[in-house]
N, C-alpha and C. Protein backbone atom coordinates (compact mmCIF):
# COMPACT_ATOMS: atom_id res chain seq x y z
N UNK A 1 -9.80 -5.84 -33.83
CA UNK A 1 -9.92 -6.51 -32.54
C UNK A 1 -10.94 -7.63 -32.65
N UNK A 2 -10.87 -8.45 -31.74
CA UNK A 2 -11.45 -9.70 -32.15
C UNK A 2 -13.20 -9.42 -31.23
N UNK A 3 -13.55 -8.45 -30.64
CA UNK A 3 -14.65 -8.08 -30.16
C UNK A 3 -15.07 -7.51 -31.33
N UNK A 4 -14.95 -6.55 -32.09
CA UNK A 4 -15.22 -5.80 -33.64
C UNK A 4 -15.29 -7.03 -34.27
N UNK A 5 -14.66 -7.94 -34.44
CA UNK A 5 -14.77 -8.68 -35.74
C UNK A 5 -16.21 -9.35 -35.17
N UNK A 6 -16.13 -10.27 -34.08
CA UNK A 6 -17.62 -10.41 -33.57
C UNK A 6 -19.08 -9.81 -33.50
N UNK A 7 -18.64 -8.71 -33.33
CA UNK A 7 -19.99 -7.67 -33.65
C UNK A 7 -20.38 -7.76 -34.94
N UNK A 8 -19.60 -7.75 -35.89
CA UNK A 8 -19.71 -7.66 -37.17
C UNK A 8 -20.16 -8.92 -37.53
N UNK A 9 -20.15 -9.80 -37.31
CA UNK A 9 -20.05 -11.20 -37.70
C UNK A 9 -21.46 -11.82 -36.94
N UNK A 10 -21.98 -11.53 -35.78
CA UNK A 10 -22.55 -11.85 -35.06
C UNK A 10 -23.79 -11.33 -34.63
N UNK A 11 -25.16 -11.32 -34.17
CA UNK A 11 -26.14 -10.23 -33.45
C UNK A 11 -25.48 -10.57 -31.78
N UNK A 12 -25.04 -9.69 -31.56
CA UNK A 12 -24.47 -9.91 -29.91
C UNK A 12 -24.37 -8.47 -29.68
N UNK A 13 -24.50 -8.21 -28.28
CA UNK A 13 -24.54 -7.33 -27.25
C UNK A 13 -23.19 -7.08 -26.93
N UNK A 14 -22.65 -6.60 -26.48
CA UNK A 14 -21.28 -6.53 -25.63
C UNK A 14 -21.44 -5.28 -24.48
N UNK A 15 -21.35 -5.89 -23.29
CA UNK A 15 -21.64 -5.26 -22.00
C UNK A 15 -19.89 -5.16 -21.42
N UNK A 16 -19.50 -4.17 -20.88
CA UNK A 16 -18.17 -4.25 -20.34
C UNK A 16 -18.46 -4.00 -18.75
N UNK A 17 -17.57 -5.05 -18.18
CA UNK A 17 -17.57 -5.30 -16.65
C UNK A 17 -16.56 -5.22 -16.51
N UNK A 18 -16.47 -4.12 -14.95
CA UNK A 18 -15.06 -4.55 -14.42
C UNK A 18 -15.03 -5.36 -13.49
N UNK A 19 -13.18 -5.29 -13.06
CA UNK A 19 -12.49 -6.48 -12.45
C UNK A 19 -11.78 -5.86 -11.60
N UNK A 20 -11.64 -6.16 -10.39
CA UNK A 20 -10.65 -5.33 -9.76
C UNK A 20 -9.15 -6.15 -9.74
N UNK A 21 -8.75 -5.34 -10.62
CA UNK A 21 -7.26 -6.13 -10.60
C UNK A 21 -6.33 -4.97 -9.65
N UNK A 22 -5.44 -5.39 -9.44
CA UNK A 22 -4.87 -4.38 -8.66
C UNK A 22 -5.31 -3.52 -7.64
N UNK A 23 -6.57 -3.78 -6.92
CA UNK A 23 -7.16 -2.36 -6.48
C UNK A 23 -6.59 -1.98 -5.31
N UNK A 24 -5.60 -2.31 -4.97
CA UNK A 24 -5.14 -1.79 -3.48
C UNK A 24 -3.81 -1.40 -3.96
N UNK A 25 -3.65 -1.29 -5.27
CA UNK A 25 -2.31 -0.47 -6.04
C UNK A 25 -2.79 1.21 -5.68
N UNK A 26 -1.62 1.86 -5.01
CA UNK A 26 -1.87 3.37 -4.44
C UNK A 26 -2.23 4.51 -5.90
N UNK A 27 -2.77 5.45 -5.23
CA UNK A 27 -2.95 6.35 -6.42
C UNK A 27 -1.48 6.47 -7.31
N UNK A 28 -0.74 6.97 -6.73
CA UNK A 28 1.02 6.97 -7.34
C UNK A 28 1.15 5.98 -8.23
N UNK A 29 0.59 5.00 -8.26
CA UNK A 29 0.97 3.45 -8.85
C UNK A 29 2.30 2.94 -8.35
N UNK A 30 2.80 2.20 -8.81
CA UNK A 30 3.91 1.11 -8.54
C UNK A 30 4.41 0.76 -9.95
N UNK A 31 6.27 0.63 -10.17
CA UNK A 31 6.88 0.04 -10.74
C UNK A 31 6.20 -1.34 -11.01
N UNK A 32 6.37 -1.79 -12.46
CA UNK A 32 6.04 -3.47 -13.26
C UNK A 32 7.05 -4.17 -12.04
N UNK A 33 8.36 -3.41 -11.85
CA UNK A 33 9.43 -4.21 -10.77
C UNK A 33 8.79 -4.49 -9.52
N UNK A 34 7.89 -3.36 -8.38
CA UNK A 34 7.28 -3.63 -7.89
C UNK A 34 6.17 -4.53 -7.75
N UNK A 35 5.05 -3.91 -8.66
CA UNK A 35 3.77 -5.33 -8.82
C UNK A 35 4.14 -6.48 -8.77
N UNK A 36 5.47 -7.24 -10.10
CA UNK A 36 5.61 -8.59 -10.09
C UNK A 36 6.80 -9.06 -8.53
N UNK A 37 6.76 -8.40 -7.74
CA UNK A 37 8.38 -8.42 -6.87
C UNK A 37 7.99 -9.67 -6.17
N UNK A 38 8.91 -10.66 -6.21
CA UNK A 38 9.00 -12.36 -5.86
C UNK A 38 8.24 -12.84 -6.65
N UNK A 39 7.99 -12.61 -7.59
CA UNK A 39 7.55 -13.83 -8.71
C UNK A 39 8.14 -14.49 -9.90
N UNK A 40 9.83 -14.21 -9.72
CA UNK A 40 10.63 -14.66 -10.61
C UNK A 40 10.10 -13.96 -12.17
N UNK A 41 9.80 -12.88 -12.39
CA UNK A 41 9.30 -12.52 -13.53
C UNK A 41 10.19 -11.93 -14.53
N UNK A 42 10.17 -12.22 -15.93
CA UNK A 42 11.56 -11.13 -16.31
C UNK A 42 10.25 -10.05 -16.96
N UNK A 43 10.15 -8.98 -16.49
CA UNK A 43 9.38 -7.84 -16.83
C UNK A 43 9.62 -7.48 -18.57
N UNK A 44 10.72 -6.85 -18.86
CA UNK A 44 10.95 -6.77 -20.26
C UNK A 44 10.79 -7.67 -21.30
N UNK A 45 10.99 -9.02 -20.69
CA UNK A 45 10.54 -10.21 -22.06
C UNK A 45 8.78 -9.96 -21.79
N UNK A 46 8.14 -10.03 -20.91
CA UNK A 46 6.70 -9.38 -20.56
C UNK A 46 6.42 -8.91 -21.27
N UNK A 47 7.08 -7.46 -21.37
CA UNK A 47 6.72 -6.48 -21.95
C UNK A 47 6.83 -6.65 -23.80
N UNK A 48 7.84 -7.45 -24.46
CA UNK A 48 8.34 -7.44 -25.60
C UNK A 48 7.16 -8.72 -25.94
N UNK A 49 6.69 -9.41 -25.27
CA UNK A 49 5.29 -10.84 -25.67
C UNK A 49 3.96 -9.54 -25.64
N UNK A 50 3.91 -8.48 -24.87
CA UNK A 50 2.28 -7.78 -24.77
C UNK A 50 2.59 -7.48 -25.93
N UNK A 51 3.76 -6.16 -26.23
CA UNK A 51 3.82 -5.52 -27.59
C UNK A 51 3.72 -6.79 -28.85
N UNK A 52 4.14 -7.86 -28.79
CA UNK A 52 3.71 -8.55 -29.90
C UNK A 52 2.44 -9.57 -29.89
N UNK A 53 1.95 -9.71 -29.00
CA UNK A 53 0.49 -9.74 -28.61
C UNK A 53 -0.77 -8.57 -29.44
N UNK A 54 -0.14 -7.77 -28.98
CA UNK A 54 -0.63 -6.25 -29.52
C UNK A 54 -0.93 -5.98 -30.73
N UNK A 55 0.39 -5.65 -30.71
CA UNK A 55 0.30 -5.61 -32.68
C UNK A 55 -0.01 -7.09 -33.76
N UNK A 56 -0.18 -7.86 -33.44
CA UNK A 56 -0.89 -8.76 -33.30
C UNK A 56 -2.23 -8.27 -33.76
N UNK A 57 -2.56 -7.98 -33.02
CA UNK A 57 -4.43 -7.09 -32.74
C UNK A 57 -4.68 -6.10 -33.57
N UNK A 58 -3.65 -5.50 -34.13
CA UNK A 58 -3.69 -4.23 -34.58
C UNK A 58 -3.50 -3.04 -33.28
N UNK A 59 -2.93 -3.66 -32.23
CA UNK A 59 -3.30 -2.68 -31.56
C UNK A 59 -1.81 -1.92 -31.24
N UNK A 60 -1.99 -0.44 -30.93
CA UNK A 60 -0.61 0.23 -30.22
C UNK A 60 -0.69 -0.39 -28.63
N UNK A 61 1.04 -0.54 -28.23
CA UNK A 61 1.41 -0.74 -26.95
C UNK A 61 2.61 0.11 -26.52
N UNK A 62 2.91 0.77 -25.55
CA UNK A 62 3.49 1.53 -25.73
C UNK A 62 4.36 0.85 -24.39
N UNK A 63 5.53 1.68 -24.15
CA UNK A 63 6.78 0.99 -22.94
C UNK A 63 6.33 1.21 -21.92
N UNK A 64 5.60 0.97 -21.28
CA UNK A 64 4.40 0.69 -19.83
C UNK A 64 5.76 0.22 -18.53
N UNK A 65 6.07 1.39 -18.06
CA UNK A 65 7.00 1.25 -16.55
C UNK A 65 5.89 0.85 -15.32
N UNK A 66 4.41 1.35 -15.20
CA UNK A 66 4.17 1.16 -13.76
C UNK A 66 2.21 0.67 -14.14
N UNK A 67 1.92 0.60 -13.15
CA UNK A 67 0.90 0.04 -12.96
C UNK A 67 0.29 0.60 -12.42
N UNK A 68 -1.08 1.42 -12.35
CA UNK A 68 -2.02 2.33 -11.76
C UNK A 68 -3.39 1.83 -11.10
N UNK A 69 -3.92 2.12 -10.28
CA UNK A 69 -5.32 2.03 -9.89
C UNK A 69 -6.53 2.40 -10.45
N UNK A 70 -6.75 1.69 -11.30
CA UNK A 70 -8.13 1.77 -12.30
C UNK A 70 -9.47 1.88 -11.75
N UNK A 71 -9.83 1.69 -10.51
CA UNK A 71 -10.90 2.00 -10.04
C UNK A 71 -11.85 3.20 -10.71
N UNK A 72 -11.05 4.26 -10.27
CA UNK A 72 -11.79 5.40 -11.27
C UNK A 72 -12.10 5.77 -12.28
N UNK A 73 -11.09 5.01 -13.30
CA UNK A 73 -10.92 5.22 -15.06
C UNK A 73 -12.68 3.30 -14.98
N UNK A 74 -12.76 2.72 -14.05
CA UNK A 74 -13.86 1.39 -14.03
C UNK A 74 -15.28 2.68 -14.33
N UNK A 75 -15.35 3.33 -13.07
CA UNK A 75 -16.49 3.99 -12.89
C UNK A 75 -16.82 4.93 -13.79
N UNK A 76 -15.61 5.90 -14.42
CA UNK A 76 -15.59 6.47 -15.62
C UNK A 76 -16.38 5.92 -16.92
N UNK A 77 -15.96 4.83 -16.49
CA UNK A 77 -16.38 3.85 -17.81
C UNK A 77 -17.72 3.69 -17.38
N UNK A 78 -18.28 2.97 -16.62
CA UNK A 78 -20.03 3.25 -16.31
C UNK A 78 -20.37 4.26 -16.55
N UNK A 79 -20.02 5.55 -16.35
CA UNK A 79 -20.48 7.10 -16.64
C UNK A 79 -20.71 7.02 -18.40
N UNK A 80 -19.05 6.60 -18.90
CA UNK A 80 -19.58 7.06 -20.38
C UNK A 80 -20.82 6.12 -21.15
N UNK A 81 -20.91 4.86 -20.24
CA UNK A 81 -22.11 3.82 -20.89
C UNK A 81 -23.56 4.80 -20.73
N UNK A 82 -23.38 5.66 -20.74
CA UNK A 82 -24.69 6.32 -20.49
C UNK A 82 -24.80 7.48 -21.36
N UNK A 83 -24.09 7.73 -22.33
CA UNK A 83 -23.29 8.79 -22.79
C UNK A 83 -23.07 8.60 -24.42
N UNK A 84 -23.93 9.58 -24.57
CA UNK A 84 -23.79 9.56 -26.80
C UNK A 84 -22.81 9.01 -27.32
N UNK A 85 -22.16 8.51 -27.22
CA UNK A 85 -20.78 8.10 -28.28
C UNK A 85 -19.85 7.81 -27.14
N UNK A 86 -20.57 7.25 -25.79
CA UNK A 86 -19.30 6.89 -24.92
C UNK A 86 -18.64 5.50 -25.27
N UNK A 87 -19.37 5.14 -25.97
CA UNK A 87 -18.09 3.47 -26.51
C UNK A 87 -16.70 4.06 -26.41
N UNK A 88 -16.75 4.99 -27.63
CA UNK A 88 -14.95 5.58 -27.72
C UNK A 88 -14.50 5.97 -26.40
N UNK A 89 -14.88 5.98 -25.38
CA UNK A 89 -14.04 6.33 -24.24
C UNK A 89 -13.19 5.29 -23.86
N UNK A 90 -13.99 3.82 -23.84
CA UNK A 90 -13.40 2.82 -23.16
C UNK A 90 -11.77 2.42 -24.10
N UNK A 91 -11.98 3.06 -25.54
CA UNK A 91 -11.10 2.39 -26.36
C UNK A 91 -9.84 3.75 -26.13
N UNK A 92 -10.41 4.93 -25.31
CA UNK A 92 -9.59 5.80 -25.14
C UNK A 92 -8.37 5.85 -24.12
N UNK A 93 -9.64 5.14 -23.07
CA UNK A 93 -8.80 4.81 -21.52
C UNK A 93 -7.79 3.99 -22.25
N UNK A 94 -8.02 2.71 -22.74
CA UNK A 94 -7.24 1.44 -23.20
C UNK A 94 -5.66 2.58 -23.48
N UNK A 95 -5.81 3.30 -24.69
CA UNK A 95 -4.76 3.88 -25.23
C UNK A 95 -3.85 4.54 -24.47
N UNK A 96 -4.75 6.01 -23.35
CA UNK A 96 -4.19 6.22 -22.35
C UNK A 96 -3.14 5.39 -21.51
N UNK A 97 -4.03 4.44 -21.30
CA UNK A 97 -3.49 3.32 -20.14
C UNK A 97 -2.14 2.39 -20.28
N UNK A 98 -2.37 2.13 -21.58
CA UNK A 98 -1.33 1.10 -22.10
C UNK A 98 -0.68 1.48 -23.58
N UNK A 99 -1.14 2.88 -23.74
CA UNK A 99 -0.15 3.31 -24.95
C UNK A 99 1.14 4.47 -24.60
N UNK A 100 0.02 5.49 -24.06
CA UNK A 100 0.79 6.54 -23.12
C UNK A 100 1.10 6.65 -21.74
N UNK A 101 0.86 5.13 -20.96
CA UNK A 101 1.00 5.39 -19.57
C UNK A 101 0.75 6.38 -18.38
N UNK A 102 -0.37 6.70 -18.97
CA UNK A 102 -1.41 7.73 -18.00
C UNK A 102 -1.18 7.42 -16.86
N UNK A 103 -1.41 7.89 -15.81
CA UNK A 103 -2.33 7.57 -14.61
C UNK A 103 -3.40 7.42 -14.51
N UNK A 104 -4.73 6.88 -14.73
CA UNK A 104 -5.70 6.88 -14.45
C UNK A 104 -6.57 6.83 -13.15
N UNK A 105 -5.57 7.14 -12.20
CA UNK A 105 -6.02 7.30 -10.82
C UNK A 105 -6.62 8.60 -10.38
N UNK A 106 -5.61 9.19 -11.38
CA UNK A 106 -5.42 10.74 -11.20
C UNK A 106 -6.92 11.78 -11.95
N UNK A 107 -8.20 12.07 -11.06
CA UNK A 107 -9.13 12.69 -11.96
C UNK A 107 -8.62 13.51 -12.98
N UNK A 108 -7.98 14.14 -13.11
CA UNK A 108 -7.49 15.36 -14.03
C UNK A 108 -7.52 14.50 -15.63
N UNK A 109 -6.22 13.62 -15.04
CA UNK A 109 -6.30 12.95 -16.36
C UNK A 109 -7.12 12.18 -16.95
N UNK A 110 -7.93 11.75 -16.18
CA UNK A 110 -9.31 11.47 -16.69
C UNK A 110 -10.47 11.89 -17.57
N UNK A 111 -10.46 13.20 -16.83
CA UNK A 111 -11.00 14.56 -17.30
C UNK A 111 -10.54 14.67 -18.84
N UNK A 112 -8.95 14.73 -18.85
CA UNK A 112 -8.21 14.85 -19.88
C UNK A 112 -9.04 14.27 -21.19
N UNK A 113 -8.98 12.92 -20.55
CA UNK A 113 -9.16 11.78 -21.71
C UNK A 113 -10.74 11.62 -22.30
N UNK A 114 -11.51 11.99 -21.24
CA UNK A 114 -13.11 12.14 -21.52
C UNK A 114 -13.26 13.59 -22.74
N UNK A 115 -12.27 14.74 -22.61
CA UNK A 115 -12.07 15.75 -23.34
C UNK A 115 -11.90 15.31 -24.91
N UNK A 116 -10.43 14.66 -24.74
CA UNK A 116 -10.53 14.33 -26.28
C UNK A 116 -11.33 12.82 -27.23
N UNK A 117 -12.45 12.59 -26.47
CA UNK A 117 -12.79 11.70 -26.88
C UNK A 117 -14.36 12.44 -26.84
N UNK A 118 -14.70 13.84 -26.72
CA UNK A 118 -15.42 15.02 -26.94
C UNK A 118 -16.45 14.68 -26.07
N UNK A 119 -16.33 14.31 -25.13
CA UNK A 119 -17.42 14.09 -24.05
C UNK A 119 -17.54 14.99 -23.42
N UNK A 120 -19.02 15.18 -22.49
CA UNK A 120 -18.67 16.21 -21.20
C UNK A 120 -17.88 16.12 -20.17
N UNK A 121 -16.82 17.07 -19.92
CA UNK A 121 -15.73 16.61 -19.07
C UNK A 121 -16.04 17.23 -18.09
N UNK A 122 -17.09 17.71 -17.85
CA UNK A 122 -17.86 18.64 -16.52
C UNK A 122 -18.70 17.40 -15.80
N UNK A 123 -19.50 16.88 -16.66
CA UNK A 123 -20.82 15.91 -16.27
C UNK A 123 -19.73 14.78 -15.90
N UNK A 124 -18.58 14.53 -16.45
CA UNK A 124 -17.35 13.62 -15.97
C UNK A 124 -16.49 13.58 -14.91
N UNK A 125 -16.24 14.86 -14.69
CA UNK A 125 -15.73 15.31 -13.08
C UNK A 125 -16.55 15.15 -12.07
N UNK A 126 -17.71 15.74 -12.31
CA UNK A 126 -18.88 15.85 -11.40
C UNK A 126 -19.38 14.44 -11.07
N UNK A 127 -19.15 13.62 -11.85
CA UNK A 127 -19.53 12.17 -11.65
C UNK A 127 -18.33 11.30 -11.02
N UNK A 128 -17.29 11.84 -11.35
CA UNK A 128 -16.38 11.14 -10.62
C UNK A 128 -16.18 11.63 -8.57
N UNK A 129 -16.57 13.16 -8.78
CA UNK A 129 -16.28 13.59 -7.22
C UNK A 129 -17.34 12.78 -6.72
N UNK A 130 -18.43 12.60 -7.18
CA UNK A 130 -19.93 12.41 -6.19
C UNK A 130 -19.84 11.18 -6.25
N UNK A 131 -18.85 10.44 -7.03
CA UNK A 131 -18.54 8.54 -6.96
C UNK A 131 -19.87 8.22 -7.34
N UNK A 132 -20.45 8.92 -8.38
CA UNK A 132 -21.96 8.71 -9.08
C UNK A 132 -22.17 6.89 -9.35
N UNK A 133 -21.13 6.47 -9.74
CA UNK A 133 -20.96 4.77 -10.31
C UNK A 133 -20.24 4.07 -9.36
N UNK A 134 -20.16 4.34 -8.00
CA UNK A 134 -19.43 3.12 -7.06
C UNK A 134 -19.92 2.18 -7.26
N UNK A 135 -21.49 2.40 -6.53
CA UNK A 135 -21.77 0.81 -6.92
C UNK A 135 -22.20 0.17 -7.97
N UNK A 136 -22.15 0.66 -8.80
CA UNK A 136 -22.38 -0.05 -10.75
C UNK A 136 -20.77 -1.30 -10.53
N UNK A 137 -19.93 -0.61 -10.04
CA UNK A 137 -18.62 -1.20 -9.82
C UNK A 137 -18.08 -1.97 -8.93
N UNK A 138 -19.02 -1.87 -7.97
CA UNK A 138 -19.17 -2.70 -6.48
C UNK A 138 -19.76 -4.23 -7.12
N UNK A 139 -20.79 -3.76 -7.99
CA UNK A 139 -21.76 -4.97 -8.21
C UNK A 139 -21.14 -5.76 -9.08
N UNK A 140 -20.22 -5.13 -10.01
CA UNK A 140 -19.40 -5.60 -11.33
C UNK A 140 -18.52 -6.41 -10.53
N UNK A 141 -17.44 -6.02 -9.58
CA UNK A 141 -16.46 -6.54 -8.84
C UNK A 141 -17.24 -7.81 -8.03
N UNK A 142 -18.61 -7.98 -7.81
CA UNK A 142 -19.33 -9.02 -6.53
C UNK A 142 -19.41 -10.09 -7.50
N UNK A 143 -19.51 -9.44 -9.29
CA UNK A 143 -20.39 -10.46 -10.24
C UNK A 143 -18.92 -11.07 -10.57
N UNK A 144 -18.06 -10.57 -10.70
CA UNK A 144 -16.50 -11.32 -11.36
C UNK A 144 -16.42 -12.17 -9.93
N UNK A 145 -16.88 -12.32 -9.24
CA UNK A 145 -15.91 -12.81 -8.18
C UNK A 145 -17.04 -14.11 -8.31
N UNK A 146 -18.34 -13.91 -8.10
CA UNK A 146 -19.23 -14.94 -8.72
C UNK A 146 -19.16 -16.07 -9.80
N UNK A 147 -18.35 -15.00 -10.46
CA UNK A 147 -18.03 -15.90 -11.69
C UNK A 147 -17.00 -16.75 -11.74
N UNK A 148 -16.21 -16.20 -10.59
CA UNK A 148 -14.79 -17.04 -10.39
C UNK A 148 -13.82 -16.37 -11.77
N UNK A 149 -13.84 -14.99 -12.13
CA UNK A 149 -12.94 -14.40 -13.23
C UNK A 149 -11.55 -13.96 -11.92
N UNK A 150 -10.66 -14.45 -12.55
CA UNK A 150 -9.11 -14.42 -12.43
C UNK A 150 -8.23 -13.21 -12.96
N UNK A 151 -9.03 -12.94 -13.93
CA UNK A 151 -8.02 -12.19 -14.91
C UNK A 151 -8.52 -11.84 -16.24
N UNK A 152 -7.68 -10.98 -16.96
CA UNK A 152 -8.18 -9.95 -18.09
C UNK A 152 -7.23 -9.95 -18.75
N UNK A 153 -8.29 -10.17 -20.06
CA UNK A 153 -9.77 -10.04 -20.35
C UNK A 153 -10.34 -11.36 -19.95
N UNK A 154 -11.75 -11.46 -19.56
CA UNK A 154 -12.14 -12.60 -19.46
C UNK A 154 -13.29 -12.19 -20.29
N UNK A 155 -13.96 -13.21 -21.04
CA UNK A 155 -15.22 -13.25 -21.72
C UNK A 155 -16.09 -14.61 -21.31
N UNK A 156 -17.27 -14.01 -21.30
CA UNK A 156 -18.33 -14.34 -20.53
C UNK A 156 -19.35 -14.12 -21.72
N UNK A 157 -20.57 -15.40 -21.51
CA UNK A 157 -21.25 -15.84 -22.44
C UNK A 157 -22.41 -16.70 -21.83
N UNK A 158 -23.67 -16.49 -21.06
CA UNK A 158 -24.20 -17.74 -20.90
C UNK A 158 -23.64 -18.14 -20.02
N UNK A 159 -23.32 -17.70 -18.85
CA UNK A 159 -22.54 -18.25 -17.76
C UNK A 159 -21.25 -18.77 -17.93
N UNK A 160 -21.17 -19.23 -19.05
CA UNK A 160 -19.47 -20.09 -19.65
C UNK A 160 -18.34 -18.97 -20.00
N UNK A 161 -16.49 -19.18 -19.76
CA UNK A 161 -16.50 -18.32 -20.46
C UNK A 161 -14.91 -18.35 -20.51
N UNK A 162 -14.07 -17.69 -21.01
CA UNK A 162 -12.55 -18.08 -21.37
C UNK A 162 -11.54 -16.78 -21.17
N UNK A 163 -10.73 -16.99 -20.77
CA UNK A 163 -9.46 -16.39 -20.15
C UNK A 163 -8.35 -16.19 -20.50
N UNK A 164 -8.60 -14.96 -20.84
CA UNK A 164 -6.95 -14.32 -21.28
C UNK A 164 -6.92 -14.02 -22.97
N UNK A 165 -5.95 -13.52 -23.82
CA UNK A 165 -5.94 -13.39 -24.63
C UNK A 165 -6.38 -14.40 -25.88
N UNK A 166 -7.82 -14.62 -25.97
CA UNK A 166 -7.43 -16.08 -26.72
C UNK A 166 -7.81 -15.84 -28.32
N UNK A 167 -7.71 -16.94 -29.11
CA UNK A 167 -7.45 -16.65 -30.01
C UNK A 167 -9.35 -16.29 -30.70
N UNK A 168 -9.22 -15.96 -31.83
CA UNK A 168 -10.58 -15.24 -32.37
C UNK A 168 -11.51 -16.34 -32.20
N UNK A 169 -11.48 -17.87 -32.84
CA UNK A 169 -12.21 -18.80 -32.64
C UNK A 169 -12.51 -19.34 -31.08
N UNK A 170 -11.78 -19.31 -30.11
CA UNK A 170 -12.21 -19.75 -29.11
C UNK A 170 -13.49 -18.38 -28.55
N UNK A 171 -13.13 -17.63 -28.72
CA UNK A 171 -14.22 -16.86 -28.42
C UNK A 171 -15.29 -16.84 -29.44
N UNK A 172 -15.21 -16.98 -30.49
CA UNK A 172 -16.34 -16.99 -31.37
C UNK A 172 -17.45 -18.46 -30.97
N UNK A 173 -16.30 -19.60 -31.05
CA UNK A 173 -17.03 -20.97 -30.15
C UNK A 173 -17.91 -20.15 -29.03
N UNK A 174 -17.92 -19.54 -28.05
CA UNK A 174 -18.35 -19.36 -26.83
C UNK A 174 -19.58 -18.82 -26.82
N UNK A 175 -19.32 -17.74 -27.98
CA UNK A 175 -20.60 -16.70 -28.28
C UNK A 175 -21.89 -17.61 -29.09
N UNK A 176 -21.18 -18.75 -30.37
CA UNK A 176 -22.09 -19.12 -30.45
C UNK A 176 -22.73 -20.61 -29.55
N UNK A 177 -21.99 -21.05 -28.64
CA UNK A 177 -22.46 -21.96 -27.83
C UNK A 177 -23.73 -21.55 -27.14
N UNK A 178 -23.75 -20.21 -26.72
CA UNK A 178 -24.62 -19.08 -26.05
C UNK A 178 -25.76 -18.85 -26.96
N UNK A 179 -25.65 -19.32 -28.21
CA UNK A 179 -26.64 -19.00 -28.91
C UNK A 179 -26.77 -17.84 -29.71
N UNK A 180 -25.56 -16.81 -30.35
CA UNK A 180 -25.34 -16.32 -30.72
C UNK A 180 -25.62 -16.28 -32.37
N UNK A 181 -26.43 -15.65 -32.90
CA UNK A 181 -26.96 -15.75 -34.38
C UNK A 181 -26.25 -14.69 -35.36
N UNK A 182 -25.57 -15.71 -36.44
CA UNK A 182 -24.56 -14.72 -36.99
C UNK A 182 -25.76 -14.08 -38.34
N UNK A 183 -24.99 -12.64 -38.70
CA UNK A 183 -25.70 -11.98 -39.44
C UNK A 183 -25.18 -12.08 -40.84
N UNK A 184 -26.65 -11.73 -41.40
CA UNK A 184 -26.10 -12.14 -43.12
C UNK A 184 -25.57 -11.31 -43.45
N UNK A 185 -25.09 -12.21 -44.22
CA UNK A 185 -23.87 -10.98 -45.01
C UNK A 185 -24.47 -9.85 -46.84
């Protein structure tokens, strides 16, 4: 992934913020047919550009029918930033989300996913009923909107910052415009 190759390449931080995309998508989620409905979209050529987008990346994509409310799998994600080895969660949700078409609305499966990624799935429930991280996510959602972010992924650098899948160098430009000091090799 082109965030890994950066780390590696780079002394940089990487902070993950969310975005509320979708957030008034119901727990149930909604059909790709639904979400895009009047936007002239052909969903399956969509879908056949992510998967080669993807693998592209190295990454798995799997046949993604609907679209879920991430709110909770956002705050999840603040929970595991606090959390021994919670990096691997965020790369867990990802898989969940867009390999196996989880729900992530749904606590259980949440629970699920915090499980095999060997976290506490107690200190994970418990944080999700008591909405322990609303506003970590309130403030994330006030700061994207500040920023004028559109869409995901967006990367952010020094206030500057670029949109959408882009290629490894435009983001590497960004990080070091920011002042980003690459490490010896």
């Amino acid at each position: 992934m082109r965030i890994e190759r950066l780390r590696v390449a780079y002394d940089i931080q990487v902070v993950y913020r969310h975005f509320p995309l979708h957030p008034d998508t119901p727990e149930e989620g909604l059909t790709l047919e639904q979400l895009f409905a009047g936007r002239n979209l052909d969903v399956p050529r969509m879908q056949a550009e992510m998967s080669e987008r993807m693998a592209a990346e190295g990454l798995d994509y799997g046949t993604r029918t609907r679209t879920y409310n991430s709110r909770l799998a956002q705050e999840l994600g603040c929970w595991a930033d606090g959390q021994e080895g919670g990096e691997r969660l965020h790369d867990d949700l990802f898989r969940a989300y867009f390999v196996d078409d989880v729900n992530l609305a749904v606590v259980d499966n949440l629970v699920a996913v915090v499980e095999r990624a060997g976290l506490d799935a107690e200190d994970a429930r418990e944080s999700l009923r008591e909405r322990r991280f609303r506003d970590a996510v309130d403030a994330d959602w006030a700061r994207s909107a500040e920023l004028g972010v559109t869409g995901v992924p967006t990367f952010v650098a020094a206030s500057q910052g670029v949109v959408g899948a882009q290629p490894y160098e435009a983001i590497e430009q960004l990080v070091v415009a920011a002042g980003a000091v690459q490490r010896s090799a």
